[in-house]
Protein backbone atom coordinates (compact mmCIF):
# COMPACT_ATOMS: atom_id res chain seq x y z
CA UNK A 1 -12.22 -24.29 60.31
CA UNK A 2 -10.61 -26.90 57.73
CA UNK A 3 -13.74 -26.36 55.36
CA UNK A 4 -12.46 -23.20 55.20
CA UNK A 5 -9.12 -23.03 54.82
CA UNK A 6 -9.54 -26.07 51.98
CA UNK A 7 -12.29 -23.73 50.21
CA UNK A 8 -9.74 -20.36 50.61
CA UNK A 9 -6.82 -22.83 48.87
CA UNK A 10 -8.92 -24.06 46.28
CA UNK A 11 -10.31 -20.40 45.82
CA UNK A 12 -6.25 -19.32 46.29
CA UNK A 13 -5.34 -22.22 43.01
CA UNK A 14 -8.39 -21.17 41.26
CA UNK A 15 -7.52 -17.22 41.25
CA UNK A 16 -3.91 -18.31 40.07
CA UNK A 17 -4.80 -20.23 36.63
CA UNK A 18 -7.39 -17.25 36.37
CA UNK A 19 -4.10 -14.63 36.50
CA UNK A 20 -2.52 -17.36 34.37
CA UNK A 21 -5.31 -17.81 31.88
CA UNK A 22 -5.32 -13.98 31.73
CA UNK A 23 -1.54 -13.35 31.32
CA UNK A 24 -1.85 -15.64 28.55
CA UNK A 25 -4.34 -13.98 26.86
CA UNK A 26 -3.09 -10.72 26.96
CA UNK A 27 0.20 -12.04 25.96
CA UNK A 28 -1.09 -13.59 22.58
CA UNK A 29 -3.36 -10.45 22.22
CA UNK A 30 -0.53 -8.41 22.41
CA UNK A 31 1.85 -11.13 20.13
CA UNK A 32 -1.29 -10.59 17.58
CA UNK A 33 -0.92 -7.13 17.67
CA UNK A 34 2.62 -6.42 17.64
CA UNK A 35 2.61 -9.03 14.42
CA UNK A 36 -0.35 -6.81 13.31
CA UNK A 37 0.93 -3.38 13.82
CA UNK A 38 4.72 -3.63 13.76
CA UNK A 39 5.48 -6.10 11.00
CA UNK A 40 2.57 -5.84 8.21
CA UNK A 41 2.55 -2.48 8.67
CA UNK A 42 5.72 -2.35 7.23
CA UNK A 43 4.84 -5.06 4.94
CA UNK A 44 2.09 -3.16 3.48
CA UNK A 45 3.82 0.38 2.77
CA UNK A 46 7.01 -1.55 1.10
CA UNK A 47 4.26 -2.80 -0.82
CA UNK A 48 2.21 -0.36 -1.71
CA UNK A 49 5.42 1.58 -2.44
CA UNK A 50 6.44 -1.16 -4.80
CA UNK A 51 2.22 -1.47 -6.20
CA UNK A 52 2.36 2.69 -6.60
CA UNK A 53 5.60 2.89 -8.70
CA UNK A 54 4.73 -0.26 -10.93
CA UNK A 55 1.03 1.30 -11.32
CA UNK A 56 2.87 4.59 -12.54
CA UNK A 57 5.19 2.78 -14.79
CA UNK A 58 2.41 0.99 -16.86
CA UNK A 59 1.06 4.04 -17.09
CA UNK A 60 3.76 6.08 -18.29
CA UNK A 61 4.70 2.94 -20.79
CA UNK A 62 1.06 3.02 -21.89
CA UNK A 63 0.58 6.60 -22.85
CA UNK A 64 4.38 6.51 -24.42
CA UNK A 65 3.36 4.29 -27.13
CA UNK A 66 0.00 6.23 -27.73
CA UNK A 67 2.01 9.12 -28.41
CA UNK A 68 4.66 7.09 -29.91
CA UNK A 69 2.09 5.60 -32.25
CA UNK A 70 0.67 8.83 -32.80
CA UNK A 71 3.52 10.68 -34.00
CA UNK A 72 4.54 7.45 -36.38
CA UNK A 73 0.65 7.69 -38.19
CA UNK A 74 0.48 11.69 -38.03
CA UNK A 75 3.37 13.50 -36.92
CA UNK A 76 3.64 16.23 -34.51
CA UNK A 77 0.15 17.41 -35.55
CA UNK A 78 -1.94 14.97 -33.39
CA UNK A 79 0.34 14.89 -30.60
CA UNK A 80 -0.92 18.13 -28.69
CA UNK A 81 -4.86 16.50 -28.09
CA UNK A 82 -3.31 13.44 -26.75
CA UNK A 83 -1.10 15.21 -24.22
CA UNK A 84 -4.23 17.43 -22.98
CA UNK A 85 -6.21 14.32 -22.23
CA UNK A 86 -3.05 13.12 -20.52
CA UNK A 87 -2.73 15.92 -18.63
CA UNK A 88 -6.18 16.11 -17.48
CA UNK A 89 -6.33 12.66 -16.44
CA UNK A 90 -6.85 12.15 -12.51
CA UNK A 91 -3.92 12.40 -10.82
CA UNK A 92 -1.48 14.08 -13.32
CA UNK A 93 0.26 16.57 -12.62
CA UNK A 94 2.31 17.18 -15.11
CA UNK A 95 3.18 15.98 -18.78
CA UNK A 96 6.16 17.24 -20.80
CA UNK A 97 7.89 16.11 -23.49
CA UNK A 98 11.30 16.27 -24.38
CA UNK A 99 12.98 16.00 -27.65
CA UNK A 100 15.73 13.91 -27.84
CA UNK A 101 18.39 16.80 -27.21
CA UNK A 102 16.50 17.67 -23.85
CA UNK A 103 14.26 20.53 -25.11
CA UNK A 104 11.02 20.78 -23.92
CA UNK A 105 8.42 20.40 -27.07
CA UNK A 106 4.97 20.97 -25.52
CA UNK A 107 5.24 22.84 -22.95
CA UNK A 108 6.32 26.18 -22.33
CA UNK A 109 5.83 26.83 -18.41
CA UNK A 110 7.79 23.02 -17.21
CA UNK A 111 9.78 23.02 -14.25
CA UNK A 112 12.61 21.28 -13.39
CA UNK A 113 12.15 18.71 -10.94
CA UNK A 114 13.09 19.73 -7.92
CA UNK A 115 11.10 22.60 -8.34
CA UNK A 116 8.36 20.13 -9.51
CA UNK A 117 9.07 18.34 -5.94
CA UNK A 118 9.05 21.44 -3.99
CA UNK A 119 5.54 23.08 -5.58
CA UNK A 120 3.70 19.87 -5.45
CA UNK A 121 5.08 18.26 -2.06
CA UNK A 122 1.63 18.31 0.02
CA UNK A 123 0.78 15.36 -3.02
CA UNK A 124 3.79 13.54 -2.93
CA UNK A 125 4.61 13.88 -6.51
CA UNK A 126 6.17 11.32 -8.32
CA UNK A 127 8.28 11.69 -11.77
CA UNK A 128 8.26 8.77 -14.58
CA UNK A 129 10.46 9.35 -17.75
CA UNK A 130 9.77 6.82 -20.78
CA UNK A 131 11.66 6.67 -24.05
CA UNK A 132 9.06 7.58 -26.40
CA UNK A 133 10.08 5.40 -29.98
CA UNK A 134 8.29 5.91 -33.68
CA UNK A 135 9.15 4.33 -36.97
CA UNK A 136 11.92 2.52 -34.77
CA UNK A 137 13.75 5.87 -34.17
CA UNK A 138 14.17 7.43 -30.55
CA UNK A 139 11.76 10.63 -31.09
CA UNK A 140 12.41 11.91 -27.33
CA UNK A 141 11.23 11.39 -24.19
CA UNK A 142 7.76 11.33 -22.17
CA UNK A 143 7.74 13.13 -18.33
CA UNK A 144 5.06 12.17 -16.34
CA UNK A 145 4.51 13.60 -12.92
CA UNK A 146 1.64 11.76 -10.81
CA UNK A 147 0.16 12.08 -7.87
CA UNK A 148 1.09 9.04 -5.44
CA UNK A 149 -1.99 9.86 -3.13
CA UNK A 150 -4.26 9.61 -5.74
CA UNK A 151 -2.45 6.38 -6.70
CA UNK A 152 -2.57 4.73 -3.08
CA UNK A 153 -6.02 5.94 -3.13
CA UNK A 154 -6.80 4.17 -6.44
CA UNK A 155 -4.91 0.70 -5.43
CA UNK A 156 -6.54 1.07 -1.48
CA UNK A 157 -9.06 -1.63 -2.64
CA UNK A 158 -6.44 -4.11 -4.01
CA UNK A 159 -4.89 -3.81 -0.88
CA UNK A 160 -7.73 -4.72 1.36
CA UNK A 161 -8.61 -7.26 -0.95
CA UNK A 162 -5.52 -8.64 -0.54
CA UNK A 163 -4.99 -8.26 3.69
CA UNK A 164 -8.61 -9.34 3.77
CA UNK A 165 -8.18 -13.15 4.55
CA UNK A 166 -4.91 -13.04 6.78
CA UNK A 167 -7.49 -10.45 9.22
CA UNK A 168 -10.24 -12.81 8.84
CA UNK A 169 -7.58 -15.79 9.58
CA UNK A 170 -5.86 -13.64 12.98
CA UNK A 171 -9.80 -13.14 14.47
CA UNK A 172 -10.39 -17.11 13.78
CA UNK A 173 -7.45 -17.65 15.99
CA UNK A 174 -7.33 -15.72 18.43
CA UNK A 175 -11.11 -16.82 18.53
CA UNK A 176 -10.18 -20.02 18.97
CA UNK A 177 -6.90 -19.94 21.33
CA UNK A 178 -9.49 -18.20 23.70
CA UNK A 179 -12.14 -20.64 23.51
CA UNK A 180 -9.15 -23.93 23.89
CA UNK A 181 -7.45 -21.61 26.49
CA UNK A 182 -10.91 -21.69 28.21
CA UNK A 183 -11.86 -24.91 28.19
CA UNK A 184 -8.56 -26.37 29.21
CA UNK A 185 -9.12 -23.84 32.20
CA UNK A 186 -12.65 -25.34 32.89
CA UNK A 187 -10.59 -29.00 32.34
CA UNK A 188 -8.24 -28.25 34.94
CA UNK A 189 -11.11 -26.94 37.35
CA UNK A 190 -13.19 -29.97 37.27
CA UNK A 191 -10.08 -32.14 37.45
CA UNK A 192 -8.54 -29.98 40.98
């Protein structure tokens, strides 16, 4: 009768840093994923936000001084094939430029931008303006409209590049906190 009662005590203890052991995994699992979920998640899309709109700047500032260029070498003549292959570029939706009094110089059909914003708001349009400068003179002013899905899209692969190694670095871990967590269990077993 004592045989049994020690082996039901020692089955009792052994049940308990089981429930322990388990509570403490589940705790750091969920501590992992909270971190995981909660807090890079928001890390990540003020991020990509801030990657998106400096992606759309370099791109505005790059074809602004193509066309700037452009219209310093040629004039206005050479200016019209430059903004098709803008426009046609992946991504844009729009290109307009402005002379320096506000008037729209290539395109007849531009819209304003909140009707821009309205008509385009299934791709979450985005609108860069860049001073567009020849022969040291402001000439007017370069409109860009992109698309910022096609943009997250592009940069996707930076951004798993870049989460890559703090994932491969939370597996190790928790890979690790179980197998110390388990030993220490089988530790305390052979110790009882």
């Amino acid at each position: 009768m004592a045989l049994v009662e020690i082996l039901t005590e020692q089955q009792r203890k052994k049940r308990g840093w089981k429930r322990v052991f388990n509570l403490l995994l589940v705790a750091s699992l969920l501590i992992v994923g909270v971190y995981l979920y909660v807090v890079e998640q928001h890390y990540q899309i003020s991020k990509w936000h801030t990657w998106v709109d400096n992606r759309g700047q370099q791109f505005t500032a790059q074809y602004s001084t193509i066309l700037g260029d452009a219209l310093a070498k040629q004039g206005t003549a050479r200016l019209e094939p430059i903004i098709s292959n803008i426009s046609q570029q992946p991504g844009v939706i729009e290109v307009v430029l402005f002379s320096p009094d506000g008037l729209a110089i290539n395109n007849d059909t531009w819209l304003t931008s909140q009707h821009l914003l309205y008509n385009h708001r299934d791709s979450s349009p985005q609108i860069y303006v860049e001073e567009l400068w020849a022969n040291e003179q402001l000439q007017g002013y370069l409109r860009i409209t992109l698309n910022r899905q096609h943009l997250i899209q592009a940069l996707m692969p930076v951004v798993q590049a870049s989460y890559r190694p703090f994932i491969i670095a939370g597996v190790l871990l928790l890979i690790l906190g179980m197998l110390a967590g388990r030993r220490f269990a089988l530790w305390h077993y052979k110790n009882r």
